[in-house]
C-alpha atoms as a PDB file:
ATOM      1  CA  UNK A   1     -67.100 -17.591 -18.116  1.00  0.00           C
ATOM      2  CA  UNK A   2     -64.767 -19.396 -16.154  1.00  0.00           C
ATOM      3  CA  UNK A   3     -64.381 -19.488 -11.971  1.00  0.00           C
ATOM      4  CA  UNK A   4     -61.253 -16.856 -11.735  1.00  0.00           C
ATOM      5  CA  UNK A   5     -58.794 -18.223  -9.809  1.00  0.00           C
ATOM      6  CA  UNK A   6     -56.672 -16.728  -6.503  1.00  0.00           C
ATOM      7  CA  UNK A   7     -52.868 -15.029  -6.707  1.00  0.00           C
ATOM      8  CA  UNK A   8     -52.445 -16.023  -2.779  1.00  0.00           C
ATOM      9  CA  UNK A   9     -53.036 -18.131   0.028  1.00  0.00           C
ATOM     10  CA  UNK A  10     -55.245 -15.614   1.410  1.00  0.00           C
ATOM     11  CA  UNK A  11     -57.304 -15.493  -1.712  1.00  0.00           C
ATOM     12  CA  UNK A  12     -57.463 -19.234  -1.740  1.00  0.00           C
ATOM     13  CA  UNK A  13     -58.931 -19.783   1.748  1.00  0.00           C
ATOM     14  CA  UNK A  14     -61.615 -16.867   1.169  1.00  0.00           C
ATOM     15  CA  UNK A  15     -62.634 -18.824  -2.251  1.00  0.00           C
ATOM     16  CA  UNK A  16     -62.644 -21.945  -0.323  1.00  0.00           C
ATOM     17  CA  UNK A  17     -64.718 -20.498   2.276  1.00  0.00           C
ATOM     18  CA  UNK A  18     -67.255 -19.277  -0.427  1.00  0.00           C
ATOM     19  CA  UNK A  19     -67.575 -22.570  -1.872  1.00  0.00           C
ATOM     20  CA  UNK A  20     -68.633 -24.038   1.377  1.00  0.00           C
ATOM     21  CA  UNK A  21     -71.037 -21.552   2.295  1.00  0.00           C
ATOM     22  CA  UNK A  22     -72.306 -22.063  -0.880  1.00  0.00           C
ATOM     23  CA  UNK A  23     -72.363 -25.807  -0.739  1.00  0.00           C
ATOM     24  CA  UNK A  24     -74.233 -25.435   2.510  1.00  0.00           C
ATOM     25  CA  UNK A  25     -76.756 -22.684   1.411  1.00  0.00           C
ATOM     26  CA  UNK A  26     -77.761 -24.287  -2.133  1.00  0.00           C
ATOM     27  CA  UNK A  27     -77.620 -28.191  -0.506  1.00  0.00           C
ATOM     28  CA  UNK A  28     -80.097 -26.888   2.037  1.00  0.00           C
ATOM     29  CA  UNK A  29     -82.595 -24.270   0.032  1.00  0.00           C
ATOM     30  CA  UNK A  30     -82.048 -25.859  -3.287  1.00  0.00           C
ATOM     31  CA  UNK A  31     -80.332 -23.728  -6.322  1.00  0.00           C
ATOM     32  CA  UNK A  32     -83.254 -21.203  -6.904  1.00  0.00           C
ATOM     33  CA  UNK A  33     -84.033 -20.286  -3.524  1.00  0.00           C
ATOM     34  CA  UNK A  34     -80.523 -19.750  -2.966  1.00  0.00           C
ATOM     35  CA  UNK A  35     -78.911 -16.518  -3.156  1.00  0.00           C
ATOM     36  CA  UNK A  36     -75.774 -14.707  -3.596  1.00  0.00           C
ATOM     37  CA  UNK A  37     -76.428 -12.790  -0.613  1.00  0.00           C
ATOM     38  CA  UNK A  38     -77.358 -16.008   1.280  1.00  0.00           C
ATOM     39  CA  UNK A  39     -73.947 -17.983   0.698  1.00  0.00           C
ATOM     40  CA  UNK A  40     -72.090 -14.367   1.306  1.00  0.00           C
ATOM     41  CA  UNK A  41     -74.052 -14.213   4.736  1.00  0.00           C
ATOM     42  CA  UNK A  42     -73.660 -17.854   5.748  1.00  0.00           C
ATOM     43  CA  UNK A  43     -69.417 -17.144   5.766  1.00  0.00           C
ATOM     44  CA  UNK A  44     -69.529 -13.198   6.780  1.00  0.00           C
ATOM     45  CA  UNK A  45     -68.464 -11.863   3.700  1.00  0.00           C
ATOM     46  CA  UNK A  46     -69.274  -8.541   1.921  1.00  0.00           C
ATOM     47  CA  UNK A  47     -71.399  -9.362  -1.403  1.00  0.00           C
ATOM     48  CA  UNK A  48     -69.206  -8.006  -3.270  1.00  0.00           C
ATOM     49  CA  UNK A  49     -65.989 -10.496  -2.362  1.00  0.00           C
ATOM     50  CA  UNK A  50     -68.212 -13.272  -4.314  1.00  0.00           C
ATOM     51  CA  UNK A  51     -67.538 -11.614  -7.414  1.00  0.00           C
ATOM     52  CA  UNK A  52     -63.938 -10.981  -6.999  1.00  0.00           C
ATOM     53  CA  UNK A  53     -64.140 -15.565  -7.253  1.00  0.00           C
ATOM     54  CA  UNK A  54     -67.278 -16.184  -8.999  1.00  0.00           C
ATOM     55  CA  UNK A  55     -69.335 -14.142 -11.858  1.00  0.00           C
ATOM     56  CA  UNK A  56     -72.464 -15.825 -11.132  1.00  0.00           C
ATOM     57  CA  UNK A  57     -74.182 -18.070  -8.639  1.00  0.00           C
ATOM     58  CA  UNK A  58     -74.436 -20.698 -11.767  1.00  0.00           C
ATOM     59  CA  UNK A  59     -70.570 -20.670 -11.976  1.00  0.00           C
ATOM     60  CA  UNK A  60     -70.398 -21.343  -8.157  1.00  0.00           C
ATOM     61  CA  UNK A  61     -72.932 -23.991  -8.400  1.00  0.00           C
ATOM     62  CA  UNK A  62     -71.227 -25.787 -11.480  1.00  0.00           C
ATOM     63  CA  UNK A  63     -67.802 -25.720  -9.814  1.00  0.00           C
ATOM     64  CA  UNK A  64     -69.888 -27.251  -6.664  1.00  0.00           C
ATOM     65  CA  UNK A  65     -70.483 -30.212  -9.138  1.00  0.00           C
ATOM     66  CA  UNK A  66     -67.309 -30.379 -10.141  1.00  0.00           C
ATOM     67  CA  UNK A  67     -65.691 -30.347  -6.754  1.00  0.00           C
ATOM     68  CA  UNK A  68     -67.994 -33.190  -6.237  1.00  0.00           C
ATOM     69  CA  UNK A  69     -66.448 -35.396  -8.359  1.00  0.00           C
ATOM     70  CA  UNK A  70     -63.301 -34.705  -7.718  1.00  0.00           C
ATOM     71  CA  UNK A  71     -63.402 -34.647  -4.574  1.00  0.00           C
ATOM     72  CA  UNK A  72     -65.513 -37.987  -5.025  1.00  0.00           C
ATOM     73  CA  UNK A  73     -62.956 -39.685  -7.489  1.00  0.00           C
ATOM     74  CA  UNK A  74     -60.099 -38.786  -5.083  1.00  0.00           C
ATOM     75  CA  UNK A  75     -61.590 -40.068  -2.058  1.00  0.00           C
ATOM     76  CA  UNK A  76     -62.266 -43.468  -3.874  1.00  0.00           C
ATOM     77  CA  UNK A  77     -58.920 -44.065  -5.068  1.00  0.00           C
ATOM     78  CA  UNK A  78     -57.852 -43.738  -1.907  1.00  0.00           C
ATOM     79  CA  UNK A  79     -60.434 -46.052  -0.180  1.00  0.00           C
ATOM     80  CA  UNK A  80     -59.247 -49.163  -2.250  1.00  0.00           C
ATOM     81  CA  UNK A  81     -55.634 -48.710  -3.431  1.00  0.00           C
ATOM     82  CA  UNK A  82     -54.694 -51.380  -0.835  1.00  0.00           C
ATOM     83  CA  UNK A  83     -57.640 -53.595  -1.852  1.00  0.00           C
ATOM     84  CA  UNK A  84     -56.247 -57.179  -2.760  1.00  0.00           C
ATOM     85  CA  UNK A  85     -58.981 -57.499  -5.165  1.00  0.00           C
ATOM     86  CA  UNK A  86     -61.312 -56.120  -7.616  1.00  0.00           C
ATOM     87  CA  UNK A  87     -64.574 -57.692  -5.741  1.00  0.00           C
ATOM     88  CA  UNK A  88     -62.594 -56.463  -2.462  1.00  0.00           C
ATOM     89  CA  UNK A  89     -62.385 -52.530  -3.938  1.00  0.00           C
ATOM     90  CA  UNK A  90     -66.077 -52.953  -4.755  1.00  0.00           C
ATOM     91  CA  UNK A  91     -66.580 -53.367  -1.182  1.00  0.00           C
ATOM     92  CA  UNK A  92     -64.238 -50.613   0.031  1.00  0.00           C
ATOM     93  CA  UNK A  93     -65.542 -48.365  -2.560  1.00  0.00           C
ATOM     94  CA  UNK A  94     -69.099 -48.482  -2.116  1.00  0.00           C
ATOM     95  CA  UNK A  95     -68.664 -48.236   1.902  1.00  0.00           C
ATOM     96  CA  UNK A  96     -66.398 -44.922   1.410  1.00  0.00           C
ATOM     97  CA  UNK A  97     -68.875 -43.650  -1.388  1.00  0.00           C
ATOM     98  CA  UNK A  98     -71.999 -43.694   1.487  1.00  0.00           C
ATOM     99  CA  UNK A  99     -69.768 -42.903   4.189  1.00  0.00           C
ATOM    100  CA  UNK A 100     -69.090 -39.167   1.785  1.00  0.00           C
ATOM    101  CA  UNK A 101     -72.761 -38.802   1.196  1.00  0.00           C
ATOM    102  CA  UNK A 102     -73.002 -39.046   5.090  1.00  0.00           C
ATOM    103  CA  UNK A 103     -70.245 -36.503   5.510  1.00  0.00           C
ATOM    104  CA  UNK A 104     -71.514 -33.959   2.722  1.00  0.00           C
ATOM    105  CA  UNK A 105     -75.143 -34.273   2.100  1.00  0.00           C
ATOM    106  CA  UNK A 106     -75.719 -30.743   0.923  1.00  0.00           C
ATOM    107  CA  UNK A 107     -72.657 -31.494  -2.153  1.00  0.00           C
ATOM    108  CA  UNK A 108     -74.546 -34.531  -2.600  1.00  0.00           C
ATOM    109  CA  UNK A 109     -77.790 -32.600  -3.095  1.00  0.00           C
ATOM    110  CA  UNK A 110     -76.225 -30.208  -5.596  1.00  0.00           C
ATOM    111  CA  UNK A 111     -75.023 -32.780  -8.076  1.00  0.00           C
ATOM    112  CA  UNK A 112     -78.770 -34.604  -7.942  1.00  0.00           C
ATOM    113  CA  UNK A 113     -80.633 -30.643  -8.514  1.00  0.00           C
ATOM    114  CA  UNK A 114     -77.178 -30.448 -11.744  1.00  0.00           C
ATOM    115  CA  UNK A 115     -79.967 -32.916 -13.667  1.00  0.00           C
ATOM    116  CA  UNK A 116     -82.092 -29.653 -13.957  1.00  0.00           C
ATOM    117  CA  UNK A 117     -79.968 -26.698 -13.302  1.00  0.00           C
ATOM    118  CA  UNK A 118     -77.057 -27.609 -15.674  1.00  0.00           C
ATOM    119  CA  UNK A 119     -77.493 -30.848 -17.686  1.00  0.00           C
ATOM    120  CA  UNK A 120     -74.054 -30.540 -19.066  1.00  0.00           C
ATOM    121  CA  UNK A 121     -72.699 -30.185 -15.432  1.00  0.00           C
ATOM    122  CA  UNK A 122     -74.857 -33.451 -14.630  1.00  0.00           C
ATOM    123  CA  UNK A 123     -73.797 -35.295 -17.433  1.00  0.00           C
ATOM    124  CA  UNK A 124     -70.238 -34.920 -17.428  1.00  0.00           C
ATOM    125  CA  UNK A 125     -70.263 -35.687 -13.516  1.00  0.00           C
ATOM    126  CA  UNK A 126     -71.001 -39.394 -14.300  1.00  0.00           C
ATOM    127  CA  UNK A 127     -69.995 -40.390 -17.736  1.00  0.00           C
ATOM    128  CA  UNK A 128     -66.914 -39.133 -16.446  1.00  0.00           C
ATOM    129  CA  UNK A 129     -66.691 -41.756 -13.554  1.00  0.00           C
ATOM    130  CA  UNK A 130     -68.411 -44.337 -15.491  1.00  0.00           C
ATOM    131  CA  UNK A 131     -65.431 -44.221 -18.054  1.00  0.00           C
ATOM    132  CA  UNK A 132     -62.608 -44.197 -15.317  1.00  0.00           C
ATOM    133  CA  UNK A 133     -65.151 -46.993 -13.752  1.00  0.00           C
ATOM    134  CA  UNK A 134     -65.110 -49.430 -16.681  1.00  0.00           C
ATOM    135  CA  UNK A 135     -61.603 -48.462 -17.215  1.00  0.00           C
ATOM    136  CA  UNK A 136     -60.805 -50.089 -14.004  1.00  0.00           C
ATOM    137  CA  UNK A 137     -63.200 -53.110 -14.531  1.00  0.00           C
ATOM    138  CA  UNK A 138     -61.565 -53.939 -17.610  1.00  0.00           C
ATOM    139  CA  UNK A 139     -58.069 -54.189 -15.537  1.00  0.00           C
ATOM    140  CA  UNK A 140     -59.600 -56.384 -13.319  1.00  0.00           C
ATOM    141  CA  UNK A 141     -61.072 -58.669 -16.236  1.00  0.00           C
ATOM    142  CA  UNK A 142     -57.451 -59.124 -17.224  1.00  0.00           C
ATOM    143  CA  UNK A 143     -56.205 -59.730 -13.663  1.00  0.00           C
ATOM    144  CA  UNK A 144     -59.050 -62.625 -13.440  1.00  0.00           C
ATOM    145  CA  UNK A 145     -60.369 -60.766 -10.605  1.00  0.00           C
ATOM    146  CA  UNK A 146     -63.920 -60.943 -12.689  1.00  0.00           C
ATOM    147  CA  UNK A 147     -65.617 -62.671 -15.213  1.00  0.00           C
ATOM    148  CA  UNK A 148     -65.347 -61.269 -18.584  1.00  0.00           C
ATOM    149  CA  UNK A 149     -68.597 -58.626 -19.204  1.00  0.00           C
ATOM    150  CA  UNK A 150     -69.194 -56.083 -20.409  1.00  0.00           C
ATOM    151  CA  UNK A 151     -67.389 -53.042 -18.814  1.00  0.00           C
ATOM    152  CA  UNK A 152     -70.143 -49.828 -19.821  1.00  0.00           C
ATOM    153  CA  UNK A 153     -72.972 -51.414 -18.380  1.00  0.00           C
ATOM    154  CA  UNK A 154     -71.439 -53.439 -15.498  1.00  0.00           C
ATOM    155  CA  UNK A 155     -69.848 -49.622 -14.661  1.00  0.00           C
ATOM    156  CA  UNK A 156     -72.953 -47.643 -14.558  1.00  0.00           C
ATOM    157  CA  UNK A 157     -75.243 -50.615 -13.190  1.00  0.00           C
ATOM    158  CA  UNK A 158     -72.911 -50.567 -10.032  1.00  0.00           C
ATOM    159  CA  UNK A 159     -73.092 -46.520  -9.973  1.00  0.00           C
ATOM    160  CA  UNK A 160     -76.897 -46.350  -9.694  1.00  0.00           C
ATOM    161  CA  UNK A 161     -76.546 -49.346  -7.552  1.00  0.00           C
ATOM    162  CA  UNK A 162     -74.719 -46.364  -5.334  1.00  0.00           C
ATOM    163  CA  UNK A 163     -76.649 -43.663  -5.984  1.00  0.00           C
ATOM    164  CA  UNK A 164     -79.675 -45.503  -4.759  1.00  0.00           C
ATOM    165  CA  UNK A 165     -78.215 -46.669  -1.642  1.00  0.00           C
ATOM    166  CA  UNK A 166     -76.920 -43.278  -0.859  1.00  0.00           C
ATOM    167  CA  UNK A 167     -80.708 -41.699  -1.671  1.00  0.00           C
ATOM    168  CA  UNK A 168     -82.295 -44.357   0.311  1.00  0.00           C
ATOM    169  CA  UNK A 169     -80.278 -45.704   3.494  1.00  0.00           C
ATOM    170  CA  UNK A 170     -78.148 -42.366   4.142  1.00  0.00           C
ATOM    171  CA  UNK A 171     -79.783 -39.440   3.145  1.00  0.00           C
ATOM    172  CA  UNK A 172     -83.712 -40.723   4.115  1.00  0.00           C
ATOM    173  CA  UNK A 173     -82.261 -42.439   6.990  1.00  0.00           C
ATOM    174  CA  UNK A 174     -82.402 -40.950  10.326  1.00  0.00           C
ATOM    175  CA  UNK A 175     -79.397 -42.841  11.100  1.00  0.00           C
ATOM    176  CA  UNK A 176     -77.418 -44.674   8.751  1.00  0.00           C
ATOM    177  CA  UNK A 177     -76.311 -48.515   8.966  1.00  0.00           C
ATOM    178  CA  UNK A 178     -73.413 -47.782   6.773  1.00  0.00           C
ATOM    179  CA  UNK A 179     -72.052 -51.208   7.334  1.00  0.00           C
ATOM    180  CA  UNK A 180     -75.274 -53.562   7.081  1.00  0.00           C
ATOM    181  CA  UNK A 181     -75.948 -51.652   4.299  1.00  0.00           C
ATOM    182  CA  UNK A 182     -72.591 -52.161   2.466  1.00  0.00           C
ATOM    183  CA  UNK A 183     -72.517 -55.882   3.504  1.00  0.00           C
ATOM    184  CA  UNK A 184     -75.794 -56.708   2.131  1.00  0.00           C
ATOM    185  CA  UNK A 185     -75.137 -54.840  -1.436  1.00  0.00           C
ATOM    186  CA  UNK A 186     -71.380 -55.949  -1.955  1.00  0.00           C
ATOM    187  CA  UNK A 187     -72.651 -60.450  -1.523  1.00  0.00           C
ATOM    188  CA  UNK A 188     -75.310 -58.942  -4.669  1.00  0.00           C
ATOM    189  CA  UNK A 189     -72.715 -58.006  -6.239  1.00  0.00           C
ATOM    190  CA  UNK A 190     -70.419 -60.670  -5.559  1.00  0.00           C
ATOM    191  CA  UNK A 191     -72.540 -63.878  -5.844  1.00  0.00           C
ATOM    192  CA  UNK A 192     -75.254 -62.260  -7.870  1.00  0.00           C
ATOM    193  CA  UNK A 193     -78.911 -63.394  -7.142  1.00  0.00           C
ATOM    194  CA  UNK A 194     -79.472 -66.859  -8.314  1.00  0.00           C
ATOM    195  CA  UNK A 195     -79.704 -69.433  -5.599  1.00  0.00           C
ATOM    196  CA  UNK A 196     -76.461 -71.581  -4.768  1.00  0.00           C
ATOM    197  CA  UNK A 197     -74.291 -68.693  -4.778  1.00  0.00           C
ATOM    198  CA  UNK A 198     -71.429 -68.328  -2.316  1.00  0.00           C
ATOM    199  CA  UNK A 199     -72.725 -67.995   1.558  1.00  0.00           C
END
């Protein structure tokens, strides 16, 4: 059943509200130790004003997925639409992509626990992006920003490139080089890892 949507502003802000609680209480306890009551608690609202947004705490937790990625996709465009370049939004991308992990671990958390708690969720997440992703690599292809490849694979290749960053220097990092990181993974990606490349 679907998330029901709010008649007013007031409605809106006390759905938002939920969401975040929720996003907080599932990111930290994980989706089966959360509970209704928990995410109601966290934002000081009576149990039964969840239901009056959600009918379930899986319909919270798949609009948390959702929210991810578009919150995710949005933030992204933004980071390089003034790129010059292709190779230059791969570098602006990937540094706003870890800096969002940074900012909103427990969302982060939510769409990694969607691989068991709803598949479909999980799955849509990121063929979603890789689409839009090779979408944009194939512009760039045409541009001559890149070298002609192909699009699918060079898409999710630099996605799990992400991924792994995020799950390795922000969220098990005590405290994130968001820049060394990004530096080090965008001259991989640019010059690739045969010897001679560019310095």
């Amino acid at each position: 059943m679907a998330t029901r949507a709010p008649k007013t502003k007031r409605g809106t802000a006390r759905r938002e509200t939920l969401l975040r609680s929720a996003e907080r209480v599932i990111g930290e306890k994980g989706f089966a130790a959360a509970s209704i009551a928990d995410i109601t608690r966290d934002c000081g609202a009576a149990l039964g004003t969840f239901y009056i947004y959600f009918t379930s705490k899986e319909d919270v937790f798949r609009e948390l997925v959702g929210m991810m990625g578009s919150l995710t996709r949005r933030m992204m465009t933004e980071a390089v639409q003034d790129a010059p370049n292709r190779l230059e939004a791969e570098r602006l991308g990937l540094r706003a992509f870890l800096a969002f992990v940074a900012e909103r671990p427990s969302l982060y958390r939510i769409v990694e626990e969607a691989r068991f708690v709803d598949p479909d969720a999980y799955r849509a997440y990121f063929t979603g992006f890789a689409s839009a992703y090779a979408t944009h690599l194939e512009k760039a292809v045409a541009k001559g920003d890149i070298r002609p490849g192909d699009a699918e694979v060079r898409a999710w290749a630099l996605m799990g490139m992400a991924k792994s960053l995020g799950d390795r220097f922000v969220m098990a990092a005590e405290k994130p080089d968001l820049d060394r990181v990004t530096d080090e993974a965008f001259a991989m990606i640019r010059d690739g890892l045969a010897p001679g490349g560019a310095a």
